[in-house]
PDB file of N, CA and C in Angstrom:
ATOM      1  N   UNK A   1       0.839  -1.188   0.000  1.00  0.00           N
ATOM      2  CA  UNK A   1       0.000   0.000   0.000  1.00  0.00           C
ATOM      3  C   UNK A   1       0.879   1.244   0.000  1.00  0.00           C
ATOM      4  N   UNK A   2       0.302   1.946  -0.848  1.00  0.00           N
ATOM      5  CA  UNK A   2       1.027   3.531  -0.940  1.00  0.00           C
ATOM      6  C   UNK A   2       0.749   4.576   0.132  1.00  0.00           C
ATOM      7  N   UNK A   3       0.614   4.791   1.067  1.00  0.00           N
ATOM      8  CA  UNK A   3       0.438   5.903   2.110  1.00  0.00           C
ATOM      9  C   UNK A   3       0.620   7.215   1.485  1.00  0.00           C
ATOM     10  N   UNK A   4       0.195   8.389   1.843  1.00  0.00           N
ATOM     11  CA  UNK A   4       0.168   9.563   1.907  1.00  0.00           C
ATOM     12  C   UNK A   4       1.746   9.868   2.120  1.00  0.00           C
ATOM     13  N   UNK A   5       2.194  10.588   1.234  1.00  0.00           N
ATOM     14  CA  UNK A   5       3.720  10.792   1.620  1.00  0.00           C
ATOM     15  C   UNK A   5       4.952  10.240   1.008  1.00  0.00           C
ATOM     16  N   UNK A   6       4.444   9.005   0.575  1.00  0.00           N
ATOM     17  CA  UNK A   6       5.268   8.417  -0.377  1.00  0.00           C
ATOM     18  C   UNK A   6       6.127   8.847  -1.648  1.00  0.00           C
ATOM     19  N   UNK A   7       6.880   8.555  -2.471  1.00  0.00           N
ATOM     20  CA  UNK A   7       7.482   9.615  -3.052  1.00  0.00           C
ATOM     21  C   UNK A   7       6.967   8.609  -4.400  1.00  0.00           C
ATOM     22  N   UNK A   8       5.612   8.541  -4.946  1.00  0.00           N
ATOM     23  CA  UNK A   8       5.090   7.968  -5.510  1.00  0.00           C
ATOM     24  C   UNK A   8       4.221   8.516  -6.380  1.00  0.00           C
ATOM     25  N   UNK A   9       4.219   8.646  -7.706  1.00  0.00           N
ATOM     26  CA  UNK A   9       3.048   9.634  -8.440  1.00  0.00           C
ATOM     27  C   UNK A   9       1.840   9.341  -8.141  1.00  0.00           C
ATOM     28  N   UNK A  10       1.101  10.167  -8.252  1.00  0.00           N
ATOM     29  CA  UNK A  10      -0.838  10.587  -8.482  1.00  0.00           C
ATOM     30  C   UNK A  10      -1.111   9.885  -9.565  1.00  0.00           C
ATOM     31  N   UNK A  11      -2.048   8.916 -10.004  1.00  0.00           N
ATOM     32  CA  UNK A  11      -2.525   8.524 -10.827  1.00  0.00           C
ATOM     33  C   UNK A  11      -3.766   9.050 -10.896  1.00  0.00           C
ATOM     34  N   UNK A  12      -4.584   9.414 -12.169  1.00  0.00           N
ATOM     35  CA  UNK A  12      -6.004  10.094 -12.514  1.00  0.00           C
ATOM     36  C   UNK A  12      -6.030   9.267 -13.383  1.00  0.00           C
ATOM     37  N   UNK A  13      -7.587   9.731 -14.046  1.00  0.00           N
ATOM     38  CA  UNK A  13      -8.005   8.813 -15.317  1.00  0.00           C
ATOM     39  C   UNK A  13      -7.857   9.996 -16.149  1.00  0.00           C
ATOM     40  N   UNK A  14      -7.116   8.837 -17.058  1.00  0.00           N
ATOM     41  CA  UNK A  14      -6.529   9.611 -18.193  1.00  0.00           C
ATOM     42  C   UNK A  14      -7.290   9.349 -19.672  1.00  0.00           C
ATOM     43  N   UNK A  15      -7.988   8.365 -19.368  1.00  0.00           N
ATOM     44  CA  UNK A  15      -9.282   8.357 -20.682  1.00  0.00           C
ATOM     45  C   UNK A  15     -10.700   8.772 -20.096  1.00  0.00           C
ATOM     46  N   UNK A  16     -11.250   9.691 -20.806  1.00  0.00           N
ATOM     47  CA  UNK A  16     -12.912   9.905 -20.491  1.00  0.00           C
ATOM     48  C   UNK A  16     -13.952   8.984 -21.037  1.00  0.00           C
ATOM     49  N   UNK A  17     -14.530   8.107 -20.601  1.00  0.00           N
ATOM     50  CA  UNK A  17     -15.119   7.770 -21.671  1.00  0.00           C
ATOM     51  C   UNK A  17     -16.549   8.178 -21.896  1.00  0.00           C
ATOM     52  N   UNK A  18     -16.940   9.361 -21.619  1.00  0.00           N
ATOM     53  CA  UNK A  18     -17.786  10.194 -21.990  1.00  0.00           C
ATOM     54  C   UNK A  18     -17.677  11.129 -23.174  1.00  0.00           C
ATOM     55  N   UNK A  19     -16.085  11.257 -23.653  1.00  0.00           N
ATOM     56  CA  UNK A  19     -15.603  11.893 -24.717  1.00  0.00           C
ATOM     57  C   UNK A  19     -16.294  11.146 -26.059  1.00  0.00           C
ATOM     58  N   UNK A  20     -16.263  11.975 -27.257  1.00  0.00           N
ATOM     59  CA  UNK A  20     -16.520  11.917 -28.000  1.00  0.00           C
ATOM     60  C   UNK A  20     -15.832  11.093 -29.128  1.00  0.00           C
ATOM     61  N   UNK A  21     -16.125   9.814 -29.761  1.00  0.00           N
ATOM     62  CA  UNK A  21     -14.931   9.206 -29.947  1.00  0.00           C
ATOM     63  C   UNK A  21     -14.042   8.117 -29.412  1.00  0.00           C
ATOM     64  N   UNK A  22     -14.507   7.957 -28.284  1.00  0.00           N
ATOM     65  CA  UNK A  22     -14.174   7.334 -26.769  1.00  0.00           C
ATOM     66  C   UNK A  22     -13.766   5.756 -27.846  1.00  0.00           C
ATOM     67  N   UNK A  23     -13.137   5.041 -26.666  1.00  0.00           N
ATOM     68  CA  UNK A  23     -13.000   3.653 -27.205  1.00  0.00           C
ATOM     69  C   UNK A  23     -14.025   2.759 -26.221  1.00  0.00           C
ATOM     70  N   UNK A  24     -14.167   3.686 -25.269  1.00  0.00           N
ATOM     71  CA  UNK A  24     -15.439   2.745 -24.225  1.00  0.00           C
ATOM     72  C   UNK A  24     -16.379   3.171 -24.102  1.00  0.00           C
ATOM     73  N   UNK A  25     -17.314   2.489 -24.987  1.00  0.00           N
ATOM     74  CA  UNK A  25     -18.776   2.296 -25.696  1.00  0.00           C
ATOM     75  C   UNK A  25     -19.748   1.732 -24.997  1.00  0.00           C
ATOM     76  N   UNK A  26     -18.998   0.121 -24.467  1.00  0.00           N
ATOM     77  CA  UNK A  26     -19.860  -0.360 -24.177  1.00  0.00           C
ATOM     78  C   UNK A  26     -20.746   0.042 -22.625  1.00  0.00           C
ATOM     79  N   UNK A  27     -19.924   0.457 -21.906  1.00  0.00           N
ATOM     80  CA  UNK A  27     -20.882   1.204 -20.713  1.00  0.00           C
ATOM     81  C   UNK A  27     -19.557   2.716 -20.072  1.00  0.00           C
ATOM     82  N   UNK A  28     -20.514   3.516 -19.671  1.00  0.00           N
ATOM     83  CA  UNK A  28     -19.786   4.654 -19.616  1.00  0.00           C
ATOM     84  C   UNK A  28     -19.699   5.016 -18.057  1.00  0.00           C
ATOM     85  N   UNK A  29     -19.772   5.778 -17.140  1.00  0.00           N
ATOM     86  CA  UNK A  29     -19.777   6.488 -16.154  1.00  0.00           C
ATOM     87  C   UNK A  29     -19.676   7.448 -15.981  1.00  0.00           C
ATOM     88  N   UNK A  30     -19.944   8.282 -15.521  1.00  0.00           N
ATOM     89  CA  UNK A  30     -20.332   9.989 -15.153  1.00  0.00           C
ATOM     90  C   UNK A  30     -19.702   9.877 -13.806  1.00  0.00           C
ATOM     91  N   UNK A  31     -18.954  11.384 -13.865  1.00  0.00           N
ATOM     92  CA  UNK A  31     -18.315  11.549 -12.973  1.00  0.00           C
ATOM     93  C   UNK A  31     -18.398  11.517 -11.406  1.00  0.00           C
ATOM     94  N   UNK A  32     -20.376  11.626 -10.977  1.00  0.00           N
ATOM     95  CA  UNK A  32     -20.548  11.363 -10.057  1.00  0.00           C
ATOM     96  C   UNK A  32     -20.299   9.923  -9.232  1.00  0.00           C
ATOM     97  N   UNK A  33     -20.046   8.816 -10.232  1.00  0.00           N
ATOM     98  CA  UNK A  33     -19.824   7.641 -10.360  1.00  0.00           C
ATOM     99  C   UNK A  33     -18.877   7.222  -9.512  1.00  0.00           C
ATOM    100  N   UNK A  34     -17.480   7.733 -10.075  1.00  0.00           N
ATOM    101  CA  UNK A  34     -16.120   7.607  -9.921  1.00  0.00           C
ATOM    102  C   UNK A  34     -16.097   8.768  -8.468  1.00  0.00           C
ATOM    103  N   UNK A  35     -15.383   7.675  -7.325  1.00  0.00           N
ATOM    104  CA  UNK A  35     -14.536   7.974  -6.129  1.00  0.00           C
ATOM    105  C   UNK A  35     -13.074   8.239  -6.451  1.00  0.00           C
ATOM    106  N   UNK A  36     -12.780   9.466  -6.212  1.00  0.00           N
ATOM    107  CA  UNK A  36     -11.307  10.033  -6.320  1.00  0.00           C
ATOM    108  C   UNK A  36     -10.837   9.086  -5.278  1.00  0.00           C
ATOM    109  N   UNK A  37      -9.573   8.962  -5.453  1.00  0.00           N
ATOM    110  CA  UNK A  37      -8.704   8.536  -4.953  1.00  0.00           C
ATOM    111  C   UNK A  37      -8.669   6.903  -4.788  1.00  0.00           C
ATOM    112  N   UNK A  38      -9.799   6.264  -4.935  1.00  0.00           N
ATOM    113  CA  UNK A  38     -10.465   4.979  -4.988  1.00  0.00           C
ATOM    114  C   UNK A  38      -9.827   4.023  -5.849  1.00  0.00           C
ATOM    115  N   UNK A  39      -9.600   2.922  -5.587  1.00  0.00           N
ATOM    116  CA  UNK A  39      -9.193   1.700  -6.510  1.00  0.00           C
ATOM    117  C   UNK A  39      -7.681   0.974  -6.574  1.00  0.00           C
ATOM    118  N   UNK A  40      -7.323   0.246  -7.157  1.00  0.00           N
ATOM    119  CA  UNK A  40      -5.976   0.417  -6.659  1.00  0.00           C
ATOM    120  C   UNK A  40      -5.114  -0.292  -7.808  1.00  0.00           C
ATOM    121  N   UNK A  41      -4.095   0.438  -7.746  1.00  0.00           N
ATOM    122  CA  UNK A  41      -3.227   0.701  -9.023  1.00  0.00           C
ATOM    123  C   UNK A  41      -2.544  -1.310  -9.295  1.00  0.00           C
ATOM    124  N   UNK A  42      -2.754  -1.740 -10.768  1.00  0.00           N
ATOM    125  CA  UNK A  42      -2.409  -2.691 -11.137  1.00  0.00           C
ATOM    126  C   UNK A  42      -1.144  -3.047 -11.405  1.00  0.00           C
ATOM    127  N   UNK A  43      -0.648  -1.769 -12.248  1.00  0.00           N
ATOM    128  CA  UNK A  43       0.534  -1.754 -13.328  1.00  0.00           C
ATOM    129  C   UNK A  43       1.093  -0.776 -13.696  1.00  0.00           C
ATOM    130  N   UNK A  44       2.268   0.149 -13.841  1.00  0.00           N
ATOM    131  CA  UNK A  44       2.090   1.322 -13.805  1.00  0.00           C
ATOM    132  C   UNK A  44       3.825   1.340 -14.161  1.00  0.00           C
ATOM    133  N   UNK A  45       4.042   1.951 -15.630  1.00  0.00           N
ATOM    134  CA  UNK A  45       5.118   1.574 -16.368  1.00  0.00           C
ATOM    135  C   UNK A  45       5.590   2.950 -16.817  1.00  0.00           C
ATOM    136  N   UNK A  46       6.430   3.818 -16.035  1.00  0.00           N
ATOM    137  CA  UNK A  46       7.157   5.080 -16.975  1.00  0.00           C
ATOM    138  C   UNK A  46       7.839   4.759 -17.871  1.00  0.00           C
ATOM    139  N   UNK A  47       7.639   5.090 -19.223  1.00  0.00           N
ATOM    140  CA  UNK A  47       8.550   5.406 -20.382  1.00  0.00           C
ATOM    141  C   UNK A  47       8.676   6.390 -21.025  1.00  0.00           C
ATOM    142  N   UNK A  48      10.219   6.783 -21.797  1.00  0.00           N
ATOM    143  CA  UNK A  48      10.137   8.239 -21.898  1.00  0.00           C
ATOM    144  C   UNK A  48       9.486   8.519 -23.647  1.00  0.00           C
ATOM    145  N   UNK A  49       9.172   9.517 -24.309  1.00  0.00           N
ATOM    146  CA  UNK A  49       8.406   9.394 -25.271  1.00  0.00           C
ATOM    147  C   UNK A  49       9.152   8.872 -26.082  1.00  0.00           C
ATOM    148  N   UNK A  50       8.173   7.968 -26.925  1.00  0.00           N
ATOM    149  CA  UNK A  50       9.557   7.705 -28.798  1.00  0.00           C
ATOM    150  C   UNK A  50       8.927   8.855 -29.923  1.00  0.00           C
ATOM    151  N   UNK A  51       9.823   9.356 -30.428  1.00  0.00           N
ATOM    152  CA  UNK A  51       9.794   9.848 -31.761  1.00  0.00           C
ATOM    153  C   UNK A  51       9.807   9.376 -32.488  1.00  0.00           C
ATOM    154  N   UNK A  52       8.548   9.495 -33.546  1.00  0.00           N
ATOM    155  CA  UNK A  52       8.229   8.537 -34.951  1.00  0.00           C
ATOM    156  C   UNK A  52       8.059   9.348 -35.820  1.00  0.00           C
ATOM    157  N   UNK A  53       8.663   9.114 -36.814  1.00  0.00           N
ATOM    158  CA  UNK A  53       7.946   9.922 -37.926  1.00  0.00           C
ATOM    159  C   UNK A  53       7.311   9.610 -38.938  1.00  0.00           C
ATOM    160  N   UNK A  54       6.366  10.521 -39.729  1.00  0.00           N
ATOM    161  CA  UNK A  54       5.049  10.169 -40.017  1.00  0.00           C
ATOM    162  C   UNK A  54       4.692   9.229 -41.299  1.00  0.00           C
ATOM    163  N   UNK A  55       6.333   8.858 -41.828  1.00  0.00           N
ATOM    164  CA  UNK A  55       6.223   7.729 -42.449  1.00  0.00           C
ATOM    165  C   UNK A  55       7.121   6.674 -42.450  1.00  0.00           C
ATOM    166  N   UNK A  56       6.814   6.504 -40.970  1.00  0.00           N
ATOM    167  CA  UNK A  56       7.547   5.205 -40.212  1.00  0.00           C
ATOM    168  C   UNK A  56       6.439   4.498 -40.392  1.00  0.00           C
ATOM    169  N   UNK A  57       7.556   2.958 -40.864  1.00  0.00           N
ATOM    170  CA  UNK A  57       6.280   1.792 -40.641  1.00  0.00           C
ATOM    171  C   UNK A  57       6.806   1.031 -39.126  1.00  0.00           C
ATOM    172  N   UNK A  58       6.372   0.333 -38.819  1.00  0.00           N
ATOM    173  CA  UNK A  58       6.197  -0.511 -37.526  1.00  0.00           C
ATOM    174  C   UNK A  58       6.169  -2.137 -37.644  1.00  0.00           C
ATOM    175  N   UNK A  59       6.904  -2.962 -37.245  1.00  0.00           N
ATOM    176  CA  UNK A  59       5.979  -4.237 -36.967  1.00  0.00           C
ATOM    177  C   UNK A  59       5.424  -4.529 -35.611  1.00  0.00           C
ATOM    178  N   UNK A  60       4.810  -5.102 -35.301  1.00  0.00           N
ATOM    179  CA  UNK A  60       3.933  -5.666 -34.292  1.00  0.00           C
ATOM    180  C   UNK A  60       3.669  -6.898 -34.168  1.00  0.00           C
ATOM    181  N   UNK A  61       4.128  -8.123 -33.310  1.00  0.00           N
ATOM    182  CA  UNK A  61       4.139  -8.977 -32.702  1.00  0.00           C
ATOM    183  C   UNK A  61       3.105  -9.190 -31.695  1.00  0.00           C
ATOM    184  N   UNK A  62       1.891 -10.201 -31.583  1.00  0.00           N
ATOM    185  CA  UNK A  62       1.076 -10.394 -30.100  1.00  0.00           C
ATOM    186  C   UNK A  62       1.018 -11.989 -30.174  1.00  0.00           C
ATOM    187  N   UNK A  63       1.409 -12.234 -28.471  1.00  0.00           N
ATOM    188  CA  UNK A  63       1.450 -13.276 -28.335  1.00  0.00           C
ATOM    189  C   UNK A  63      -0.021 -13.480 -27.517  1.00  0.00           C
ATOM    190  N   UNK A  64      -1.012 -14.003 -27.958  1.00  0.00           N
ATOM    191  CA  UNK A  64      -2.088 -14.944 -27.120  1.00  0.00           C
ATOM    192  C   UNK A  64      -2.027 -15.827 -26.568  1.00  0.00           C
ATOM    193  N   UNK A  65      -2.350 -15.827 -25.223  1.00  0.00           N
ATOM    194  CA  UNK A  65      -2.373 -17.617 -24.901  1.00  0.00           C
ATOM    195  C   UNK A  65      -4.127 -17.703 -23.478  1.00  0.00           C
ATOM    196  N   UNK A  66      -4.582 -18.716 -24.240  1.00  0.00           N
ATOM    197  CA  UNK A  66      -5.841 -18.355 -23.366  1.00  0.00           C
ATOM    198  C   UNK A  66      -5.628 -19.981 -22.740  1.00  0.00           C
TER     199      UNK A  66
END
């Protein structure tokens, strides 16, 4: 557990999905919904930005396993 004080970032929600465009369709929430500070952090990965340019191609690799 993270205590008050910790030298640990603030996490917020960083997708709305009330926005327009949203990727989460299938059910939404309104802000009265959502408890600040509430829930508790899964995964949480700093990386610093990459620069791409706009006719970079990419490959992409996904491994499934169910």
């Amino acid at each position: 557990d993270f205590t008050v004080g910790d030298d640990f970032r603030k996490v917020i929600l960083i997708a709305n999905p009330l926005a327009s465009g949203s990727a989460a369709t299938l059910s939404t929430y309104s802000g009265t919904e959502l408890d600040d500070d509430s829930g508790e952090m899964i995964y949480v990965e700093y990386r610093a930005p990459i620069n791409r340019a706009s006719d970079q191609t990419e490959d992409v690799k996904l491994v499934v396993e169910f």
